[in-house]
N, C-alpha and C. Protein backbone atom coordinates (compact mmCIF):
# COMPACT_ATOMS: atom_id res chain seq x y z
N UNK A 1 105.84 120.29 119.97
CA UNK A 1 106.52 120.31 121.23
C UNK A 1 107.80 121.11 121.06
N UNK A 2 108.11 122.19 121.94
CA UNK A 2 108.86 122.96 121.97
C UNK A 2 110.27 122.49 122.88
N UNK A 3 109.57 122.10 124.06
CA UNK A 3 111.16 121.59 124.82
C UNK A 3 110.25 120.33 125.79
N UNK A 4 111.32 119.27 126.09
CA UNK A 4 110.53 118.49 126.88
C UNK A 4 111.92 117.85 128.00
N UNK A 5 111.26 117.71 129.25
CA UNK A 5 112.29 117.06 130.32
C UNK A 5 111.12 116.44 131.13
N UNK A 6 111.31 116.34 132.78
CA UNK A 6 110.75 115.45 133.55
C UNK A 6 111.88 114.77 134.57
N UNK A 7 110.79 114.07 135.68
CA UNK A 7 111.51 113.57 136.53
C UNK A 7 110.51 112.35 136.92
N UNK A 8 110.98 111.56 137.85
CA UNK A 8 110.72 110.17 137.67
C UNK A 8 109.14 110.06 137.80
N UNK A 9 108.50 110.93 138.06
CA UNK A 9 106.69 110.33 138.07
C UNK A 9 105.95 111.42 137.68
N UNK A 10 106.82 113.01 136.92
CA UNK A 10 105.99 113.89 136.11
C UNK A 10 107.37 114.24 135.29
N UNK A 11 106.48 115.02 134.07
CA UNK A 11 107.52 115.57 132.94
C UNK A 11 106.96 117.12 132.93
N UNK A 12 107.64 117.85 132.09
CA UNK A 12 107.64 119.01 131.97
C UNK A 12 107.47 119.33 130.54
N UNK A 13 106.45 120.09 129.61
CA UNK A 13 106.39 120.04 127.85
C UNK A 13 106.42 121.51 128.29
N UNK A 14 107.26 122.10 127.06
CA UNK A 14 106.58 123.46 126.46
C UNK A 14 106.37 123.27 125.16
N UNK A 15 105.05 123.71 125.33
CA UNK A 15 104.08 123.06 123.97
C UNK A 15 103.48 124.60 123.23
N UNK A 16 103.80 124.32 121.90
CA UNK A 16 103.17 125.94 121.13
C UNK A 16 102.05 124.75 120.28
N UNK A 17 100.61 125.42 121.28
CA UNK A 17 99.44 125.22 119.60
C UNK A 17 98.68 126.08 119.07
N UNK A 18 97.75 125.67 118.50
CA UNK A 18 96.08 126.92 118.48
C UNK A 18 95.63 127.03 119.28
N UNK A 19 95.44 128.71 119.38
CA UNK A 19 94.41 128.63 120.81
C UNK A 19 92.98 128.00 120.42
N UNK A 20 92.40 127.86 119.70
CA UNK A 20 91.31 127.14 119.35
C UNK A 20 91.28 125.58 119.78
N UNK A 21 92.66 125.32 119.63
CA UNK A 21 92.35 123.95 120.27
C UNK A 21 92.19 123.80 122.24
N UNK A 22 91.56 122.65 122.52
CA UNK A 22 91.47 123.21 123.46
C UNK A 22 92.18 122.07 124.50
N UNK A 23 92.58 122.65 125.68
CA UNK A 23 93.86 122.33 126.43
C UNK A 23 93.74 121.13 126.72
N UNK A 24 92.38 120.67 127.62
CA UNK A 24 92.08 119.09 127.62
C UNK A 24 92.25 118.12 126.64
N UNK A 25 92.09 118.16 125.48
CA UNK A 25 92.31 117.86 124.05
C UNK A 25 93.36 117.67 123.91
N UNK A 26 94.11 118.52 123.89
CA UNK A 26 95.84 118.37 123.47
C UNK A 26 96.49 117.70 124.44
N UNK A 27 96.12 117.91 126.01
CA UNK A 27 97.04 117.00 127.38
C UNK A 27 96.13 115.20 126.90
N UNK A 28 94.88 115.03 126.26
CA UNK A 28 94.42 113.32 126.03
C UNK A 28 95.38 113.06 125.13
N UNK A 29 95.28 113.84 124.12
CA UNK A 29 96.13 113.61 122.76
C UNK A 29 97.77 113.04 123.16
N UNK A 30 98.44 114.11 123.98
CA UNK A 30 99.92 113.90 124.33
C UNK A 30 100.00 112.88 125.67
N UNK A 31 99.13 112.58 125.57
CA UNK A 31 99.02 111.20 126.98
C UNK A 31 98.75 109.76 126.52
N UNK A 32 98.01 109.74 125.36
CA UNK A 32 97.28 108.70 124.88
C UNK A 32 98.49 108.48 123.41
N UNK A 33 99.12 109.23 123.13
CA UNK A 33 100.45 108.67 122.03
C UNK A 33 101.44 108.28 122.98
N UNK A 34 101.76 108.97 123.87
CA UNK A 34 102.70 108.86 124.56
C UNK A 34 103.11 107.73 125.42
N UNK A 35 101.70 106.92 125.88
CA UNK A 35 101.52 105.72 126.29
C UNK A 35 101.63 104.53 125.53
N UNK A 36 100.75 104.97 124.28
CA UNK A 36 100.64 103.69 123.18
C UNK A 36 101.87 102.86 123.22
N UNK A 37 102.74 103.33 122.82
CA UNK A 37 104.29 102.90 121.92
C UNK A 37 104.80 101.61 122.66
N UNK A 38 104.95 102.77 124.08
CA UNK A 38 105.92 102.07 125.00
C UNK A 38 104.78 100.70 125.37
N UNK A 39 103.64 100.80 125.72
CA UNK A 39 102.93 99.69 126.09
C UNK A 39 102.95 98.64 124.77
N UNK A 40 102.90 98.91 123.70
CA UNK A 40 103.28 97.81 122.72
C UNK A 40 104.54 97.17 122.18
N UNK A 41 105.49 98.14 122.90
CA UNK A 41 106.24 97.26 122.73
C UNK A 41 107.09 96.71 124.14
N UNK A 42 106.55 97.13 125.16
CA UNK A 42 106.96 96.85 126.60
C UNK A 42 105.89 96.21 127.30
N UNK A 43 105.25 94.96 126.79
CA UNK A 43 103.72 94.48 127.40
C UNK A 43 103.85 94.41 128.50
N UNK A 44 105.06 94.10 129.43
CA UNK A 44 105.30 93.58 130.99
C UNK A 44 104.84 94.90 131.58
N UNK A 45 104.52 96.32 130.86
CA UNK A 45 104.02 97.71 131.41
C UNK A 45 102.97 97.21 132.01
N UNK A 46 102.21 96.32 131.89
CA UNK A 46 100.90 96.37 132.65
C UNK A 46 100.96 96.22 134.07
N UNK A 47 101.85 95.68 134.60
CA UNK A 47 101.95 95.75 136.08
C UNK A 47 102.37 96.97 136.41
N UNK A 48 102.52 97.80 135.48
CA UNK A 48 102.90 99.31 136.48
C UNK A 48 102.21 100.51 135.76
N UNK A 49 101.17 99.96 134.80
CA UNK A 49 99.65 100.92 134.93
C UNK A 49 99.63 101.59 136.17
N UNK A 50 99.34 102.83 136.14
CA UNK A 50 98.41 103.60 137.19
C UNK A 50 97.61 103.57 138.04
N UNK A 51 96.95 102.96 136.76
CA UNK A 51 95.37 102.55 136.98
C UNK A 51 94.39 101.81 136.14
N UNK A 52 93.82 100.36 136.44
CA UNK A 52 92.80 99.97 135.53
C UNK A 52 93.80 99.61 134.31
N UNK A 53 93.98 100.35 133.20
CA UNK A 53 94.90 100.21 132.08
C UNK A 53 95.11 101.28 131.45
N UNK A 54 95.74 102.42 132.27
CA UNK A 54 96.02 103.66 131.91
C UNK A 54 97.70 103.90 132.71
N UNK A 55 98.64 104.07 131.88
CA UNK A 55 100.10 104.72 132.06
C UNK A 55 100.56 105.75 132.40
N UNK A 56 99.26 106.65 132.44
CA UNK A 56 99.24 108.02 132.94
C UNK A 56 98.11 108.58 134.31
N UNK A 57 98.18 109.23 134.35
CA UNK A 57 96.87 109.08 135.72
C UNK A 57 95.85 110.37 134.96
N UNK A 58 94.93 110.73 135.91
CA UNK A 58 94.18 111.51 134.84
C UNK A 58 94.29 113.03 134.86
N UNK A 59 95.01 113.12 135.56
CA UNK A 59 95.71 114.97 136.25
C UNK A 59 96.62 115.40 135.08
N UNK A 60 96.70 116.54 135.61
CA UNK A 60 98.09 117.69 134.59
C UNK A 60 97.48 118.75 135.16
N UNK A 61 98.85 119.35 135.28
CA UNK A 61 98.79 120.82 135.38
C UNK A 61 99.55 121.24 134.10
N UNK A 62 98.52 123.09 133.79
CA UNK A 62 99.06 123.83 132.28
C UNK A 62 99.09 125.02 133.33
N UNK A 63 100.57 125.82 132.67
CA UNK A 63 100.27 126.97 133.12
C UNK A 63 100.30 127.74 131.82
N UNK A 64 100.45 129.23 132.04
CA UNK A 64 101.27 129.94 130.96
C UNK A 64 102.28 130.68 131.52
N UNK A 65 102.97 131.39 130.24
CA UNK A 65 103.91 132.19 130.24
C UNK A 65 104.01 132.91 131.24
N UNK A 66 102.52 134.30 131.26
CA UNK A 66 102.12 135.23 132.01
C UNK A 66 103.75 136.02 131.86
N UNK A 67 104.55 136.60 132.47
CA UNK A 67 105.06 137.41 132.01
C UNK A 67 107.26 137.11 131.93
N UNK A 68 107.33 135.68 132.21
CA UNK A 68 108.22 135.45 131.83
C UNK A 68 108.31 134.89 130.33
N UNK A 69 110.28 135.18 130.24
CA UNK A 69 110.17 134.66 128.76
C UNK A 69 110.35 133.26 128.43
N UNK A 70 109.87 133.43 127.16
CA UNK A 70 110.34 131.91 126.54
C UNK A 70 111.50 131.20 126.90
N UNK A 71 113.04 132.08 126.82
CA UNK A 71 113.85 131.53 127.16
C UNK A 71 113.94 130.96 128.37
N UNK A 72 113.53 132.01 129.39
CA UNK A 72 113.73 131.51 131.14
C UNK A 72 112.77 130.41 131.10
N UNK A 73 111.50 130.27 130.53
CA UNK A 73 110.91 128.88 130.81
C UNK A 73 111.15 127.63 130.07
N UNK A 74 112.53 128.04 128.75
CA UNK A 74 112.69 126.66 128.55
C UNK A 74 113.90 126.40 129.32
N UNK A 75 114.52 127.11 129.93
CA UNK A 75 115.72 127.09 130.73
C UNK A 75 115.32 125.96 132.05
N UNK A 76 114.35 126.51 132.35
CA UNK A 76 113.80 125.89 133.54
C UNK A 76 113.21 124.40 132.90
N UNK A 77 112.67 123.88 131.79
CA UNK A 77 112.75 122.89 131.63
C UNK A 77 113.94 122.02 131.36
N UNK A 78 114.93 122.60 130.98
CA UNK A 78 115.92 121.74 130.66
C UNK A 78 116.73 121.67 132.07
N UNK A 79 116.54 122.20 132.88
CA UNK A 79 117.27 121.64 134.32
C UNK A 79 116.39 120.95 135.18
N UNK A 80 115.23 120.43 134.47
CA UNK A 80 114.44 119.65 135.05
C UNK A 80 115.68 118.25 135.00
N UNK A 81 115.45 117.03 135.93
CA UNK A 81 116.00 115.86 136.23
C UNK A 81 115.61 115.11 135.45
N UNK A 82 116.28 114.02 133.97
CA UNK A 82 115.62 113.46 133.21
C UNK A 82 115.09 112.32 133.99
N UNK A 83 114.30 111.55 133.13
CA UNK A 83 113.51 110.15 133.72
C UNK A 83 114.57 109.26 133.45
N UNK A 84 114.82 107.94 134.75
CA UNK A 84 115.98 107.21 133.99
C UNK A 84 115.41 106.55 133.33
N UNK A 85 116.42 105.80 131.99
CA UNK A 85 115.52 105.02 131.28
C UNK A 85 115.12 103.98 131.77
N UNK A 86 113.93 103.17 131.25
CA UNK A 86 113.49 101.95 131.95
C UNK A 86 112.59 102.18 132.82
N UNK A 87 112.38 103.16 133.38
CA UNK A 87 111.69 103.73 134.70
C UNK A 87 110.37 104.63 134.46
N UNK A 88 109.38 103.57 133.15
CA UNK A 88 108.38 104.32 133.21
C UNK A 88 107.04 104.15 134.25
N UNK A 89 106.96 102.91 134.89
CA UNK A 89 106.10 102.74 136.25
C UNK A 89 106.24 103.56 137.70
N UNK A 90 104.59 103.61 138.08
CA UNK A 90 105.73 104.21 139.75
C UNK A 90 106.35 103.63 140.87
């Protein structure tokens, strides 16, 4: 993970991997750690599941670069609005 921000019910990653790996893969991967933690050690999370018993919903959007730079798109993540803490349900 390259830069990370967000706002109260999406986040924002700039993420460098293999292109071999493939994108669905890496958004289960960074959804399914990302959930674990906080649900074990925050059990009262279950009332503000998504869904069923998922902390995330099953969407994402990836874009790319295409022809801006690195800098301007981590720029633009870091003036993203952080999440307040405490405020991982919707």
């Amino acid at each position: 993970m390259v830069e990370f921000n967000g706002e109260e019910n999406h986040v924002h990653l700039l993420v460098k991997f293999r292109p071999k790996l493939a994108l669905a893969k890496l958004v289960n991967s960074l959804k399914g750690v990302s959930s674990r933690r906080p649900r074990q050690e925050f059990p009262d999370l279950a009332r503000h599941y998504y869904r069923a018993n998922h902390l995330w919903s099953a969407s994402y959007f990836a874009g790319s670069l295409g022809g801006a730079s690195l800098s301007v798109l981590r720029q633009y993540i870091e003036q993203q609005n952080r999440p307040a803490q405490g405020t991982l349900g919707p």
